[in-house]
Protein backbone atom coordinates (compact mmCIF):
# COMPACT_ATOMS: atom_id res chain seq x y z
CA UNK A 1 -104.53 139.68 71.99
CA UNK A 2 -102.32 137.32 70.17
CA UNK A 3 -103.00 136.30 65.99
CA UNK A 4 -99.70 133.53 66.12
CA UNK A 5 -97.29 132.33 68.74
CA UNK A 6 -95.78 129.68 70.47
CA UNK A 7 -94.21 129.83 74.05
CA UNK A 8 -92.35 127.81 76.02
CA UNK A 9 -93.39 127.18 79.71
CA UNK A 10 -91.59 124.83 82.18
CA UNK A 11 -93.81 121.70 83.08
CA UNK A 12 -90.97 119.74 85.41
CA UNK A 13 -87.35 120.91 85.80
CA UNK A 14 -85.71 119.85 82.51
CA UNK A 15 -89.05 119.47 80.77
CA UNK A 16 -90.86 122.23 78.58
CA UNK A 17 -94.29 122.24 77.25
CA UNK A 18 -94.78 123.98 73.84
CA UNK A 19 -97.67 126.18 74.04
CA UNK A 20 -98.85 127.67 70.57
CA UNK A 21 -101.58 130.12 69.61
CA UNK A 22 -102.75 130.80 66.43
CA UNK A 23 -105.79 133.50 65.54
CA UNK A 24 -107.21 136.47 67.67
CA UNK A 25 -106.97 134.45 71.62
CA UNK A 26 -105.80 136.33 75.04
CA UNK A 27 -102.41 137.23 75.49
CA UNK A 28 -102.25 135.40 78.71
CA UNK A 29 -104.03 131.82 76.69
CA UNK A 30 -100.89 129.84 76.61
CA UNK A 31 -100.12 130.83 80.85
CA UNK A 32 -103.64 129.60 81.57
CA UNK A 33 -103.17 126.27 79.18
CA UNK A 34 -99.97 125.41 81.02
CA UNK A 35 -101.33 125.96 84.51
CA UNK A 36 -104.23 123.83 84.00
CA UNK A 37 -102.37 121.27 82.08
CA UNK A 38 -99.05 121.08 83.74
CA UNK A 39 -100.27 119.43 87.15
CA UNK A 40 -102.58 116.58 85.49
CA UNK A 41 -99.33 115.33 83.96
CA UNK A 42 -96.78 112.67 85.89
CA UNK A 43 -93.27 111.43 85.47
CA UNK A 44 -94.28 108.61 82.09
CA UNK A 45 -95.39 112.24 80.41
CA UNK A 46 -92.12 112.58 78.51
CA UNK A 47 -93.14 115.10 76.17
CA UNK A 48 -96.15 117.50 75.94
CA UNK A 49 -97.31 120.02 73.83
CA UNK A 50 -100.58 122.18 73.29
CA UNK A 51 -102.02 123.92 70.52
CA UNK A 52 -105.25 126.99 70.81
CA UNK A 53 -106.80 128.38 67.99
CA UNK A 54 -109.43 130.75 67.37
CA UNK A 55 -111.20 129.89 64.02
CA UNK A 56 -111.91 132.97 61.49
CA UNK A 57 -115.47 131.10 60.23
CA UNK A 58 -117.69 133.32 61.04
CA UNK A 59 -121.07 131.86 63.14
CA UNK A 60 -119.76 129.52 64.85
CA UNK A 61 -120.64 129.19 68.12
CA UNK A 62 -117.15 127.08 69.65
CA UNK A 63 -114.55 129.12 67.76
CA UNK A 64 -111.69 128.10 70.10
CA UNK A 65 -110.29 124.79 69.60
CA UNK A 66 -107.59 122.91 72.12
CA UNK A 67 -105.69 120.12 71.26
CA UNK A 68 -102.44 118.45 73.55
CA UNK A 69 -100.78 115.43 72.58
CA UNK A 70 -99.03 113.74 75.28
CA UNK A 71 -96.20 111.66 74.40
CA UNK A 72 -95.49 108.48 76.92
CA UNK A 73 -92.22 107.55 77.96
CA UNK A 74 -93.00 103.73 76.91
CA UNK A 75 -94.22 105.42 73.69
CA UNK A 76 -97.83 105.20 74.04
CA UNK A 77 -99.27 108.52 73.17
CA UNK A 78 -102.74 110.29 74.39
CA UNK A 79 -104.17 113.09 72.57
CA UNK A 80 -107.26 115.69 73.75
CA UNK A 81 -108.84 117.96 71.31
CA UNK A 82 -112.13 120.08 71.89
CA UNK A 83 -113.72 123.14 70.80
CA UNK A 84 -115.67 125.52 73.45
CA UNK A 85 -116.89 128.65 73.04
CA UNK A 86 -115.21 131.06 76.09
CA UNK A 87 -111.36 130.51 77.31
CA UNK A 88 -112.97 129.31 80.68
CA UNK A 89 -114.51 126.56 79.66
CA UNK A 90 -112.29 125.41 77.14
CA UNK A 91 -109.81 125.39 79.98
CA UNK A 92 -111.86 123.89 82.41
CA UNK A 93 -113.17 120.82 79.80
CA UNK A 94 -109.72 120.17 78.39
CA UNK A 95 -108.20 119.00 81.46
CA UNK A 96 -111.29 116.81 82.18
CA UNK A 97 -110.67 114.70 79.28
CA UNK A 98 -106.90 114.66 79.95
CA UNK A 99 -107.25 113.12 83.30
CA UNK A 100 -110.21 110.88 81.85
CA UNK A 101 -107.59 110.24 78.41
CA UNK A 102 -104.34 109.37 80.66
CA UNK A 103 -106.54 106.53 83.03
CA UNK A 104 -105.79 104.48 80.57
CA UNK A 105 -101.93 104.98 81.60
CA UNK A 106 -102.31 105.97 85.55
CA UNK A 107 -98.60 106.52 85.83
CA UNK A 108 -98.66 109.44 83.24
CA UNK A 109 -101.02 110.72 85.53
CA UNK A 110 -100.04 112.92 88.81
CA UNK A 111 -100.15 110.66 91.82
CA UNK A 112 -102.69 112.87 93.64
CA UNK A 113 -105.01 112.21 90.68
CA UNK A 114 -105.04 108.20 90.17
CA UNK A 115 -107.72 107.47 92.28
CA UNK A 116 -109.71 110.49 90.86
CA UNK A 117 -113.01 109.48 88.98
CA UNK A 118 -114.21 111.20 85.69
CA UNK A 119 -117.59 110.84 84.47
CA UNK A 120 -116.51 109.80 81.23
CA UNK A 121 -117.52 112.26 78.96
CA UNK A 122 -118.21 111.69 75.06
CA UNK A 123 -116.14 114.27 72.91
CA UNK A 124 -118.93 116.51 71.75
CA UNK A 125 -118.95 116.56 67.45
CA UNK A 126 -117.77 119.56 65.59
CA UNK A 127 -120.79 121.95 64.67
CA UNK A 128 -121.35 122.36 60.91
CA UNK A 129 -121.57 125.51 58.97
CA UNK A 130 -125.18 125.92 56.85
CA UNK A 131 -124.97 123.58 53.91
CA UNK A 132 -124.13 126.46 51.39
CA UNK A 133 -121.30 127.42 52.99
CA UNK A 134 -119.48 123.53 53.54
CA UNK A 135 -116.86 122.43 51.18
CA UNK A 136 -114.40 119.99 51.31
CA UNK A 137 -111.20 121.50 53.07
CA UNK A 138 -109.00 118.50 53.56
CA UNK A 139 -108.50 114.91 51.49
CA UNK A 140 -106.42 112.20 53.33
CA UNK A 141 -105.86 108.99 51.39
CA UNK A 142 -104.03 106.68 53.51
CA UNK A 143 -102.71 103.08 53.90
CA UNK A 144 -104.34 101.69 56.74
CA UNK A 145 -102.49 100.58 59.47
CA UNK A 146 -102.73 96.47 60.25
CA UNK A 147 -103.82 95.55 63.63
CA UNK A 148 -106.42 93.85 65.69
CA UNK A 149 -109.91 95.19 66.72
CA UNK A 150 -108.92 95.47 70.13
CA UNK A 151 -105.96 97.75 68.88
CA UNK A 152 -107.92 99.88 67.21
CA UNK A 153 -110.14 100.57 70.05
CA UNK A 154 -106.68 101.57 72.04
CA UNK A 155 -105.65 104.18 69.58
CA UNK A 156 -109.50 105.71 68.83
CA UNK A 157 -109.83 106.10 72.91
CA UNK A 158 -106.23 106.98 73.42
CA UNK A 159 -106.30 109.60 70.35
CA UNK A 160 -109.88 111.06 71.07
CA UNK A 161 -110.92 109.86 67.80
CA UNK A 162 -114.29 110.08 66.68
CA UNK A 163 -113.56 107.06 64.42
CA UNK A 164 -110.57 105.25 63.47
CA UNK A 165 -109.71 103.76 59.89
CA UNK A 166 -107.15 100.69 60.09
CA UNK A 167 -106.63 97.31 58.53
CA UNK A 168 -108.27 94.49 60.70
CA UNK A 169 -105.24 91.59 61.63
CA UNK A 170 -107.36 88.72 60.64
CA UNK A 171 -109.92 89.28 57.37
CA UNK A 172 -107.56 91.89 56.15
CA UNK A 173 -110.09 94.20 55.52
CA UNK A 174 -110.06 98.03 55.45
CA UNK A 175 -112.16 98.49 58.87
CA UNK A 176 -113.54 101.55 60.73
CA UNK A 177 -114.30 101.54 64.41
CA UNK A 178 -116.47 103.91 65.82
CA UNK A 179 -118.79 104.17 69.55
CA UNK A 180 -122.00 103.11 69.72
CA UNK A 181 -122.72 104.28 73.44
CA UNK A 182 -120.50 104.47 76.31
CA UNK A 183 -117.95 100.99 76.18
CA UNK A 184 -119.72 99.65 73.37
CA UNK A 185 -118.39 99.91 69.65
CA UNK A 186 -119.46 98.81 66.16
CA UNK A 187 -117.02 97.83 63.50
CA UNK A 188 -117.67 98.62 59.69
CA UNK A 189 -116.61 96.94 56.37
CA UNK A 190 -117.02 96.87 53.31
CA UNK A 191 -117.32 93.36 53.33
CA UNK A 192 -118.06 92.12 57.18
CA UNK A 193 -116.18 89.21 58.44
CA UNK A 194 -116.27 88.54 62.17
CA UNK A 195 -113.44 86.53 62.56
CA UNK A 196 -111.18 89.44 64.30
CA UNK A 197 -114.42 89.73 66.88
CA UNK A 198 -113.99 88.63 70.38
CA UNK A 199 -117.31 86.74 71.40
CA UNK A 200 -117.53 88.26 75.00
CA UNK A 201 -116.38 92.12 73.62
CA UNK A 202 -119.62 94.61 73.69
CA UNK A 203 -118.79 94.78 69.56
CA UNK A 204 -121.24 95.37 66.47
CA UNK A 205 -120.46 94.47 63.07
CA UNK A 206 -122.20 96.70 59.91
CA UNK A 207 -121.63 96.71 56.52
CA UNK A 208 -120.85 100.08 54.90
CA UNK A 209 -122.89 101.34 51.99
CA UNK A 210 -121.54 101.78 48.39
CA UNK A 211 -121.52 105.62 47.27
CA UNK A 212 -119.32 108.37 46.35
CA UNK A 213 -117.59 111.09 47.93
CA UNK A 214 -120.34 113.17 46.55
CA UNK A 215 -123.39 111.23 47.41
CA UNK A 216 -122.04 111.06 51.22
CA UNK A 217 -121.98 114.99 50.85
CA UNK A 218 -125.42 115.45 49.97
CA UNK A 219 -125.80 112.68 52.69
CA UNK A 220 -123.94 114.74 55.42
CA UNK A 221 -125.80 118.30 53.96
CA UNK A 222 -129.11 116.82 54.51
CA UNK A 223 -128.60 114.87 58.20
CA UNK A 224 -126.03 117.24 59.93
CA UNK A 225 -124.30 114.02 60.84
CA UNK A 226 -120.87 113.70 62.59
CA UNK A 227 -119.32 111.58 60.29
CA UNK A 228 -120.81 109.17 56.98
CA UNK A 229 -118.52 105.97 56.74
CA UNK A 230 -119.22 104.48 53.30
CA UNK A 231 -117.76 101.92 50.57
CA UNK A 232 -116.04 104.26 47.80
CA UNK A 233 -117.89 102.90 44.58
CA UNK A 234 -114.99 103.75 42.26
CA UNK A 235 -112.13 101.93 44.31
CA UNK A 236 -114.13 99.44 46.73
CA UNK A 237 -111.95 101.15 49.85
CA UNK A 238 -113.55 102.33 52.70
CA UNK A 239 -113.77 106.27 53.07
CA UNK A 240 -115.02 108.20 55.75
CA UNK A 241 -116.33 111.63 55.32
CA UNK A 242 -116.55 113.70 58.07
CA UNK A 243 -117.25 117.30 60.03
CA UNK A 244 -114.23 119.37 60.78
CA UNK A 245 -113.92 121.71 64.14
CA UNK A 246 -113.58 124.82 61.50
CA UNK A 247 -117.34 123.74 59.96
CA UNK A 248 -116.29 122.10 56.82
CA UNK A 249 -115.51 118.89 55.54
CA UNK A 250 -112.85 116.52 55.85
CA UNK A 251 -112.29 112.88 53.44
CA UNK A 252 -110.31 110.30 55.30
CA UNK A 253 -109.42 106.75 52.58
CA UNK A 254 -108.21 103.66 51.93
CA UNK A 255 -105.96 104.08 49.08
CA UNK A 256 -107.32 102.58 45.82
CA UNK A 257 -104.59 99.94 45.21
CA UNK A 258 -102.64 97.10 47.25
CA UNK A 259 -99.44 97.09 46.15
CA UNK A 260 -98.35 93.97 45.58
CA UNK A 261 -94.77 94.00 47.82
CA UNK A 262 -95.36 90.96 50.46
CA UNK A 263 -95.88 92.59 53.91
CA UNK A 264 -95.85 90.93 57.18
CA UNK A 265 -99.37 92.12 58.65
């Protein structure tokens, strides 16, 4: 068994794929990572690299968590991450939603798998520890990044987010896009203004309620919910407060101020 490591296996002649392990995992994890992994991946795969880690909370039933970002030669990058509860079918699941994560870019794919077809399949939300035990573990306050709605959609597909905090091109508002069933997606501000919506894109538009970081705890404590996107009452930003793979919670923001240095968005 292995507590912390990182190994280096060859992927393609001249390429290497990082393989590291952190917590109590099989000696053998980062072997049978790399021989899953290594033939989904084709020649636009620059760079790749894996992480496993077995999570000390105790009760939870998917302690191991994958992640691989692949980095695109055009640089695009795709990212995987997942939690299971046995080696096998972390293994097995992670390199389901690689293939289904690199369509999007068939020639990071292997050629044999192209024409292959993937149920798509939703990533499955972190499982929360009882109430009493939840606390905030990580705070991220962030400048959003400016792009259009269709953009944003790219990078919360490509990354495997669950939801994905950016500045929308057109109203200028901090926006969060999230799924609301499979090719459909709903967009939420503080304030919503439609003008970055295509007419003909399968696209909701929501307001998102006014509350604090606390009040969207008790929120998230009493539903079990994935996620709780809400209006920060004392700076106006949009926050997003959310489950973490290790049963706490994690707080994803807007930062409270605009500086006022003229950007081109």
């Amino acid at each position: 068994m292995s507590t912390e490591s990182q190994v280096v296996l060859p992927l393609r002649p001249g390429t290497e794929i990082p393989v590291s392990t952190t917590g109590i995992v099989p000696t053998d994890a980062a072997t049978v990572l790399h021989e899953h992994l290594a033939p989904i991946l084709g020649r636009r795969a620059a760079y790749s690299r894996a992480r496993l880690t077995r999570l000390a909370e105790p009760g939870l039933r998917r302690p191991l968590v994958a992640q691989i970002d692949v980095q695109l030669s055009a640089g695009h990058r795709v990212r995987v991450q997942l939690a299971a509860a046995t080696m096998s079918e972390l293994v097995a699941v992670l390199a389901l939603r690689t293939i289904e994560q690199l369509r999007v870019y068939p020639s990071a794919l292997a050629a044999c798998l192209r024409g292959h077809v993937v149920t798509d399949l939703m990533p499955s939300p972190p499982e929360l520890l009882p109430p009493e035990r939840r606390r905030l573990a990580r705070r991220k306050i962030c400048r959003p990044a400016p792009m259009t709605v269709a953009e944003a959609i790219v990078v919360l597909n490509a990354m495997d987010y669950r939801f994905h905090l950016f500045r929308e091109k057109f109203s200028r508002q901090d926006s969060i896009v999230v799924r609301s069933g499979l090719g459909r997606y709903r967009v939420i501000q503080s304030r919503p203004n439609p003008i970055g919506l295509e007419a003909t894109t399968p696209i909701a538009l929501s307001p998102a309620e006014r509350r604090s970081p606390a009040e969207a705890t008790t929120r998230l404590d009493l539903t079990g919910a994935p996620f709780d996107i809400f209006t920060n009452r004392a700076t106006g930003r949009l926050h997003a407060l959310y489950a973490r793979y290790d049963g706490h919670y994690g707080l994803l923001g807007a930062e409270a101020a605009i500086r006022s240095t003229r950007r081109s968005w």
